[in-house]
N, C-alpha and C. Protein backbone atom coordinates (compact mmCIF):
# COMPACT_ATOMS: atom_id res chain seq x y z
N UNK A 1 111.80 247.95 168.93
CA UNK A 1 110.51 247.42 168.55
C UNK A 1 110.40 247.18 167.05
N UNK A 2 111.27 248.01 166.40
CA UNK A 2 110.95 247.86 164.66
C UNK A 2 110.20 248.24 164.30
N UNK A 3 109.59 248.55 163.57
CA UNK A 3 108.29 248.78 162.61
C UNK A 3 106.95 248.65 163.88
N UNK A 4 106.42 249.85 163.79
CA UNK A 4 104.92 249.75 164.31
C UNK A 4 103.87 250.72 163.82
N UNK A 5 103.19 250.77 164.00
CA UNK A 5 101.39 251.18 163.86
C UNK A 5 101.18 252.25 164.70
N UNK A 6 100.91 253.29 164.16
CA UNK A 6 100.83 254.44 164.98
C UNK A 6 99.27 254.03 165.84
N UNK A 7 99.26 254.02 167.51
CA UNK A 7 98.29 254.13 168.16
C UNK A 7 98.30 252.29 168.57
N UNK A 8 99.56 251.51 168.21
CA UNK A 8 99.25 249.78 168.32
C UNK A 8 99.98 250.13 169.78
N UNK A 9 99.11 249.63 170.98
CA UNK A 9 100.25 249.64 172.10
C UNK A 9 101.59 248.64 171.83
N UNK A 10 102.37 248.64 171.77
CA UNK A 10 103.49 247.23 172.42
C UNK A 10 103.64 247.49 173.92
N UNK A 11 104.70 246.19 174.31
CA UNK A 11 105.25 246.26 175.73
C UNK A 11 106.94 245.13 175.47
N UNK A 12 107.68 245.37 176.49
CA UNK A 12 108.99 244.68 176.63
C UNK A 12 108.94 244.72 177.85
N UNK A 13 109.69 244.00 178.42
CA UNK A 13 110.18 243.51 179.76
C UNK A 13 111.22 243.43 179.39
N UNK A 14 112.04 244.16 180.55
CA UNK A 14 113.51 244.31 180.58
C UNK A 14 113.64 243.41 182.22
N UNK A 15 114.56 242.53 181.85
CA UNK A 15 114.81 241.65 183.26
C UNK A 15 116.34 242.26 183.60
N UNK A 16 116.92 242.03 185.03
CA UNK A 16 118.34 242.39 185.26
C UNK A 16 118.50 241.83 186.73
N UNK A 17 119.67 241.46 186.72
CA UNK A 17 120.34 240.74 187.92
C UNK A 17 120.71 241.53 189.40
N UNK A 18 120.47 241.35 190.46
CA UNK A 18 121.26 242.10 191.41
C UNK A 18 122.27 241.52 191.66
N UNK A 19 123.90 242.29 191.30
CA UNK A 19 124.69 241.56 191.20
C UNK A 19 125.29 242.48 192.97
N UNK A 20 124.60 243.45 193.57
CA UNK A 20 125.35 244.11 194.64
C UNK A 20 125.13 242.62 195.62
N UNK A 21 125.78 242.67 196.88
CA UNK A 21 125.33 241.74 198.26
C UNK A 21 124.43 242.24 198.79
N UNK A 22 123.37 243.17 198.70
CA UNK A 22 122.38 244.20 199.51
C UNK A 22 121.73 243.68 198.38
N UNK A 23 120.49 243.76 198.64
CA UNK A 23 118.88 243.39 198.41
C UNK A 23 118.60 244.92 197.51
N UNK A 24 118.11 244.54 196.41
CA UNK A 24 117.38 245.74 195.61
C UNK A 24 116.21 245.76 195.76
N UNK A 25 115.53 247.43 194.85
CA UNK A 25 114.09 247.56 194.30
C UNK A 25 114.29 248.67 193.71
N UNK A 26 113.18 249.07 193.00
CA UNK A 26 113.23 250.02 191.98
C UNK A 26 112.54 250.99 192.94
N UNK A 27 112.70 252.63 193.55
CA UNK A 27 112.13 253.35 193.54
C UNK A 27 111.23 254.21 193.23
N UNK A 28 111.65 254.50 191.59
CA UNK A 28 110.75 254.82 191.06
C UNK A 28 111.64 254.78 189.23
N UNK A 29 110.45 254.93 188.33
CA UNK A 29 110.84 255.11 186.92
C UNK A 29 110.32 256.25 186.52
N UNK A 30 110.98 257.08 185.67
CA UNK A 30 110.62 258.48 184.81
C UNK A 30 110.98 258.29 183.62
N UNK A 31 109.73 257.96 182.60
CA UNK A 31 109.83 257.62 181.29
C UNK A 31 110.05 259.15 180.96
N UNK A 32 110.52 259.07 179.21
CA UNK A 32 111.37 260.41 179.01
C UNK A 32 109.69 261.28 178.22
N UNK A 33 108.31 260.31 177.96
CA UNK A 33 107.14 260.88 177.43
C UNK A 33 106.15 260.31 177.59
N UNK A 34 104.97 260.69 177.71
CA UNK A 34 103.52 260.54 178.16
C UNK A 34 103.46 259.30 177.22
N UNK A 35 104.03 258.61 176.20
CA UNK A 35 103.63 257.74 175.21
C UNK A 35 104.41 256.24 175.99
N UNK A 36 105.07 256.68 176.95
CA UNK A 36 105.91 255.44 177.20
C UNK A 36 105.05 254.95 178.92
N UNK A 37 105.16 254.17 179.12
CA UNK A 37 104.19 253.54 180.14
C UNK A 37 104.71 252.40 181.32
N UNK A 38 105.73 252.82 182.31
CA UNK A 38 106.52 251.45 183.29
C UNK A 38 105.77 250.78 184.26
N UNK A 39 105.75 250.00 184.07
CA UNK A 39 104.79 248.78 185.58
C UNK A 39 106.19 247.75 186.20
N UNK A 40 106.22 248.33 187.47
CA UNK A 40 107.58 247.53 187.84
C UNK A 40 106.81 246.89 189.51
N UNK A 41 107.21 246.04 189.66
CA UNK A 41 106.61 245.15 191.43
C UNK A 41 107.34 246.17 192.39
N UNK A 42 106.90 246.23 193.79
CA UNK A 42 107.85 246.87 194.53
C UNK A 42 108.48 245.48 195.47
N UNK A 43 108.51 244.49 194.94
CA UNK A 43 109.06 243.51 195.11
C UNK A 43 110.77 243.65 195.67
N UNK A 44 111.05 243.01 196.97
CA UNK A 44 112.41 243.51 196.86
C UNK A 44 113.31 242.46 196.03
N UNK A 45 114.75 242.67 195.53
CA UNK A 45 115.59 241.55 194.43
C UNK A 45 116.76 241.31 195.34
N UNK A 46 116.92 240.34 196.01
CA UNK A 46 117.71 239.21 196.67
C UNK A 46 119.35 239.46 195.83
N UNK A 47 120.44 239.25 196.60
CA UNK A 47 121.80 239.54 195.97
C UNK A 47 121.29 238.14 194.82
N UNK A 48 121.99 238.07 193.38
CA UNK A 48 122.23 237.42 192.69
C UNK A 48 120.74 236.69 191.89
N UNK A 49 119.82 237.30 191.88
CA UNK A 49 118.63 237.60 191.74
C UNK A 49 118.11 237.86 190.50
N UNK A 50 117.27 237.76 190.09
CA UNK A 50 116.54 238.45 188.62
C UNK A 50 115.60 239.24 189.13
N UNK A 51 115.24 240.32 188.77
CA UNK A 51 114.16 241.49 188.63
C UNK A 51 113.77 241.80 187.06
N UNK A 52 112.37 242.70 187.12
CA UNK A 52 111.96 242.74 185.73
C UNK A 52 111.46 244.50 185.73
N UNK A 53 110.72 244.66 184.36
CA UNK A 53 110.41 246.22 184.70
C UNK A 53 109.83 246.30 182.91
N UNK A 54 108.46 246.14 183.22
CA UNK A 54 107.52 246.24 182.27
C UNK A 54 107.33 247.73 181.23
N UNK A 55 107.89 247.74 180.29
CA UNK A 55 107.44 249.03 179.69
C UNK A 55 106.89 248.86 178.99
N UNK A 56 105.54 249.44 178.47
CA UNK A 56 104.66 249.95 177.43
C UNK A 56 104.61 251.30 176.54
N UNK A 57 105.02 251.00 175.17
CA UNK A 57 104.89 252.35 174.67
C UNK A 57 103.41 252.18 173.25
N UNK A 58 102.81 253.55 173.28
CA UNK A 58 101.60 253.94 172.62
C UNK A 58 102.46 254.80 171.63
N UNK A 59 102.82 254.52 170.49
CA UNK A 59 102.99 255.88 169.44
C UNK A 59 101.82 256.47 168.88
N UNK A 60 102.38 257.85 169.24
CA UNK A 60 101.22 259.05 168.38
C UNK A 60 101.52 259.21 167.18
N UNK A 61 102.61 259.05 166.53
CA UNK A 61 102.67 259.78 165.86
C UNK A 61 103.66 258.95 164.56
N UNK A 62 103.71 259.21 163.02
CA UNK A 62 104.79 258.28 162.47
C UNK A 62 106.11 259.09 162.69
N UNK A 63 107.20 257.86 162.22
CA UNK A 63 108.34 258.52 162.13
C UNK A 63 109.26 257.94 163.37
N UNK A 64 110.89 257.97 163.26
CA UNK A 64 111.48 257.37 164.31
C UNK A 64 111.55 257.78 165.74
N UNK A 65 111.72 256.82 166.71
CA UNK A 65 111.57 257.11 168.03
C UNK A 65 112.72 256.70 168.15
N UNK A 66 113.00 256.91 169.56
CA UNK A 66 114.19 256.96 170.61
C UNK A 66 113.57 257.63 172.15
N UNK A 67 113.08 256.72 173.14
CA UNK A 67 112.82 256.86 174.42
C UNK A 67 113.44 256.28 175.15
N UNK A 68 114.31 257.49 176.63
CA UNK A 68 115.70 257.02 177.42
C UNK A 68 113.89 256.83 178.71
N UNK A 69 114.63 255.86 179.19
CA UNK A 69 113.57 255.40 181.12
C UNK A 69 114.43 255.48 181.82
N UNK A 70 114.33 256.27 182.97
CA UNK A 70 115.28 256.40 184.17
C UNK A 70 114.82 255.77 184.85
N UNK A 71 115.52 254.88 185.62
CA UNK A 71 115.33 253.78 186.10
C UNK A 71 116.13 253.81 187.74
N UNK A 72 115.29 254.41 189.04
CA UNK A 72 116.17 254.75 190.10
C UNK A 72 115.79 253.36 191.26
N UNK A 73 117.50 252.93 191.84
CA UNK A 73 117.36 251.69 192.52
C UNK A 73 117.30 252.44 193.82
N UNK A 74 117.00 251.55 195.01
CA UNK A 74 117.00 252.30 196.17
C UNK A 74 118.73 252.25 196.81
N UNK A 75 119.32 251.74 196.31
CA UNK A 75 120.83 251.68 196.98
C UNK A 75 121.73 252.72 195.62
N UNK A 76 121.11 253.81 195.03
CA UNK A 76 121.74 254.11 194.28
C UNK A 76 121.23 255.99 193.84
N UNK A 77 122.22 256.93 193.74
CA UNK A 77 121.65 257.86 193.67
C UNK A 77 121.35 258.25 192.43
N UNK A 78 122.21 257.87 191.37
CA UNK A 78 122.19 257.89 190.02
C UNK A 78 121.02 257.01 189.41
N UNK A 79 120.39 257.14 188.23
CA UNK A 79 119.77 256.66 187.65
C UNK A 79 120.50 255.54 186.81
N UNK A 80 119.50 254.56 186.67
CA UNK A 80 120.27 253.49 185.18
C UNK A 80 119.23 254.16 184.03
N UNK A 81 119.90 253.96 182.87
CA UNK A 81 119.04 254.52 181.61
C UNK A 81 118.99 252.68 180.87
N UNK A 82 117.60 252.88 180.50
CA UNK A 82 117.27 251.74 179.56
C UNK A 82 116.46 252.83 178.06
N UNK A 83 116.86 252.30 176.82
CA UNK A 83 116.03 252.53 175.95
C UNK A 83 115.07 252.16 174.91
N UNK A 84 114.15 252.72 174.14
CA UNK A 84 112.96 251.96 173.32
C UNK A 84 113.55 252.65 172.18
N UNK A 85 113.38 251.69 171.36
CA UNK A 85 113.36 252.80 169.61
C UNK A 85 112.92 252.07 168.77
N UNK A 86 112.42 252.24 168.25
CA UNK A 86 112.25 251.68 166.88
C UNK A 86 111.55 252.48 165.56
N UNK A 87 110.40 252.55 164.76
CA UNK A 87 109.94 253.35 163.79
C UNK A 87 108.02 252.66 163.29
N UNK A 88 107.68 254.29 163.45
CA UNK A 88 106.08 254.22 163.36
C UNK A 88 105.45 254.21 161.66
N UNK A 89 105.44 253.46 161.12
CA UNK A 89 105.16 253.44 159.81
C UNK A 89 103.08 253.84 159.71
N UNK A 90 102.47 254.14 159.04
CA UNK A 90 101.14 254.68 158.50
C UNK A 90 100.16 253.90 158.69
């Protein structure tokens, strides 16, 4: 995100392909803190497909960040990790 405003919401969309032959969806997401915020469709993603996965983060506080999102597919037991970072300036 770069440079932000302590208390400015942002948001990113992270898009990604289903590259398996089986049909995806996201199960569920576990942001790594109460400041980070996921809105994902329960839309299912077609082999060869685009999907998306809305995150919003609120900083409390200044100073650098680093937030991991676990990101669980339904054909998958492991999590994917996506991350946010950037720095809360005054």
């Amino acid at each position: 995100f770069g440079d932000l405003h302590s208390m400015d919401e942002v948001s990113i969309d992270f898009h990604f392909r289903n590259i398996s032959p089986d049909t995806l969806s996201i199960d569920a997401v576990r942001p790594g803190c109460g400041c980070t915020i996921p809105d994902w469709s329960d839309d299912v993603i077609p082999p060869d497909s685009i999907g998306s996965l809305k995150v919003f983060f609120v900083p409390k506080g200044p100073g650098y960040f680093n937030e991991k999102i676990r990101v669980f597919f339904n054909s998958q037991r492991k999590s994917e990790k996506i991350y946010i970072e950037g720095y809360v300036v005054e």
